[in-house]
Protein backbone atom coordinates (compact mmCIF):
# COMPACT_ATOMS: atom_id res chain seq x y z
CA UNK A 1 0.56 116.43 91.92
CA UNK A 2 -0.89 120.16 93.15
CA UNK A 3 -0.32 121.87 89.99
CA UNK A 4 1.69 122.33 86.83
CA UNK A 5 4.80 124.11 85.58
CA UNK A 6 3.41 127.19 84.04
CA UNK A 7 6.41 129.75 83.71
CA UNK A 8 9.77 130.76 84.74
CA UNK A 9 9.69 134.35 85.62
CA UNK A 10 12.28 136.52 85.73
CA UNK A 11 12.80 139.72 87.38
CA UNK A 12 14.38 142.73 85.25
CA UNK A 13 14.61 146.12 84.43
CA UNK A 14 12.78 146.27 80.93
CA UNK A 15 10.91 143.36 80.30
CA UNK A 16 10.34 143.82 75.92
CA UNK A 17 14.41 144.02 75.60
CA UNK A 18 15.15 140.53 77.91
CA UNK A 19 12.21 138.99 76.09
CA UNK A 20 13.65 139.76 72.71
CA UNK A 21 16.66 138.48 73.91
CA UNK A 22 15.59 135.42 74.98
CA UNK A 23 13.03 135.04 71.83
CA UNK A 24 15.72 135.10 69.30
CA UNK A 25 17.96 132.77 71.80
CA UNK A 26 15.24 130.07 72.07
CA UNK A 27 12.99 130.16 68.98
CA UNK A 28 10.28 131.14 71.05
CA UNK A 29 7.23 133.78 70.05
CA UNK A 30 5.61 136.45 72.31
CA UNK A 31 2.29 135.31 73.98
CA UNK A 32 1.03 137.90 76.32
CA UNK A 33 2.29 141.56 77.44
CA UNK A 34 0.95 144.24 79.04
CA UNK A 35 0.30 147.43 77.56
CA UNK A 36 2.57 149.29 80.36
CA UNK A 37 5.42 146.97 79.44
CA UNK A 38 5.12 145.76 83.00
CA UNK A 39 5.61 142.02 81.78
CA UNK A 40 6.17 140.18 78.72
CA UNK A 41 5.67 135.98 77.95
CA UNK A 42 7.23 133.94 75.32
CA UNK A 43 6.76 130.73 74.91
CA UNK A 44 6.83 127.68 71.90
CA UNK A 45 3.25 126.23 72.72
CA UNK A 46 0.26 127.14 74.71
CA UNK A 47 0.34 123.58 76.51
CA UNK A 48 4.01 124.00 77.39
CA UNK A 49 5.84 126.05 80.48
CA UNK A 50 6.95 129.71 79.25
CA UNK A 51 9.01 132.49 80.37
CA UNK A 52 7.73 135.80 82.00
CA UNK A 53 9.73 138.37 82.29
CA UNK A 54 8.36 141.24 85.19
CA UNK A 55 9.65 144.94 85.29
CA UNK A 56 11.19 145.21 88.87
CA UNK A 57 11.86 148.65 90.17
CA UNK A 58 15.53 149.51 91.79
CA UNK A 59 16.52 146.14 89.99
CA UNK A 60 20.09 144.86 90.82
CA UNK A 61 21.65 142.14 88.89
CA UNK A 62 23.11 138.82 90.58
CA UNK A 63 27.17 139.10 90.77
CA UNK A 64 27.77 136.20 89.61
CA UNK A 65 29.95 133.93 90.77
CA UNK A 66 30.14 135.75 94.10
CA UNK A 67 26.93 135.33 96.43
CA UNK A 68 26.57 138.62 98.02
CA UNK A 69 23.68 138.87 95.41
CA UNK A 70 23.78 135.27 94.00
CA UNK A 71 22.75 134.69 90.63
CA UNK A 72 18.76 134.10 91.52
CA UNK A 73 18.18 131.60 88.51
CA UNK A 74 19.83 130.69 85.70
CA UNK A 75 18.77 128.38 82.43
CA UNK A 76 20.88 125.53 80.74
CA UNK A 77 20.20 125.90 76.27
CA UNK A 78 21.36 122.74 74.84
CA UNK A 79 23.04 123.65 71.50
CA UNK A 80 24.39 121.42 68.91
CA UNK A 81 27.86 123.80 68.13
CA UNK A 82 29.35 125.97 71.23
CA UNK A 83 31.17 128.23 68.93
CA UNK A 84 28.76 129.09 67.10
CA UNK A 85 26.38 129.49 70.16
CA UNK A 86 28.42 131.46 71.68
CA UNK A 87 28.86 133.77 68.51
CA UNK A 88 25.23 133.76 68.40
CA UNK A 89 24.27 134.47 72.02
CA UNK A 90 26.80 137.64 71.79
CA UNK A 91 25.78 139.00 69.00
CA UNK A 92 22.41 139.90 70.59
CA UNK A 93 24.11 141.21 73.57
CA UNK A 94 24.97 138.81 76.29
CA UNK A 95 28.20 138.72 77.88
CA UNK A 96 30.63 136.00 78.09
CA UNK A 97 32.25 134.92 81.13
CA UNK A 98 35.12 132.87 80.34
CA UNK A 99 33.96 130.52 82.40
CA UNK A 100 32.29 126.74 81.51
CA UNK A 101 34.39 123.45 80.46
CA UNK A 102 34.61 121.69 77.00
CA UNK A 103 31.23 120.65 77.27
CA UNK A 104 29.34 123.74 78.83
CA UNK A 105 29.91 128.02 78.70
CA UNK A 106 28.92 130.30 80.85
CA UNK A 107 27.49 134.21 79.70
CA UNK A 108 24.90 136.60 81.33
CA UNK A 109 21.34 137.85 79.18
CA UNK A 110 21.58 141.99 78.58
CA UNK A 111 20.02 141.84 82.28
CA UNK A 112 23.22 140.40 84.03
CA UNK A 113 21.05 136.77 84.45
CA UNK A 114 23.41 134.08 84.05
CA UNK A 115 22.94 131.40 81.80
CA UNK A 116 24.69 128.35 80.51
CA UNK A 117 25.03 127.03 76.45
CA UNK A 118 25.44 122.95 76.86
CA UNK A 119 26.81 120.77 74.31
């Protein structure tokens, strides 16, 4: 092994609003910023990989499912009820796609990112 997982980082237009986002999506806490709101860290533990989040000028989301800009990255959340997942994961502003199968939805974070809820 060279090294370890340390992050996921993901490019975006305002790092503290995906961040919040994705805080109140995965029970995770803010660990490091910087003071120009340049980038922004969550995580759950100091031992375990987090997510970054890095201001990218000119940013251009993915068009999902079409790959003239193809969707980059995109996580999987395992949750226990889609419905109410999916009521959840709207409320704080993604957007669904109408897209997924009994046992998986797809929606994109307030930065067009695509991401799946899993039963």
């Amino acid at each position: 092994m060279i090294g370890s997982w340390h992050a996921t980082v993901i490019d975006c237009p305002d790092p503290d609003t995906l961040a919040s986002f994705y805080e109140s999506l995965l029970g995770m806490i803010r660990v490091e910023h910087e003071a120009d709101g340049s980038w922004v860290t969550i995580g759950d533990a100091p031992d375990r990989p987090a997510l970054a989040f890095q201001q990218v000028s000119g940013y251009t989301p993915p068009q999902w499912p079409g790959q003239d800009i193809p969707q980059q990255q995109h996580l999987d959340v395992r949750v226990r009820d889609l419905d109410l997942a999916e009521a959840q994961v709207l409320s704080l502003g993604a957007t669904g796609m109408d897209s997924g199968s009994p046992s998986f939805r797809v929606f994109l974070d307030p930065a067009g990112h695509p991401f799946c809820l899993v039963a």
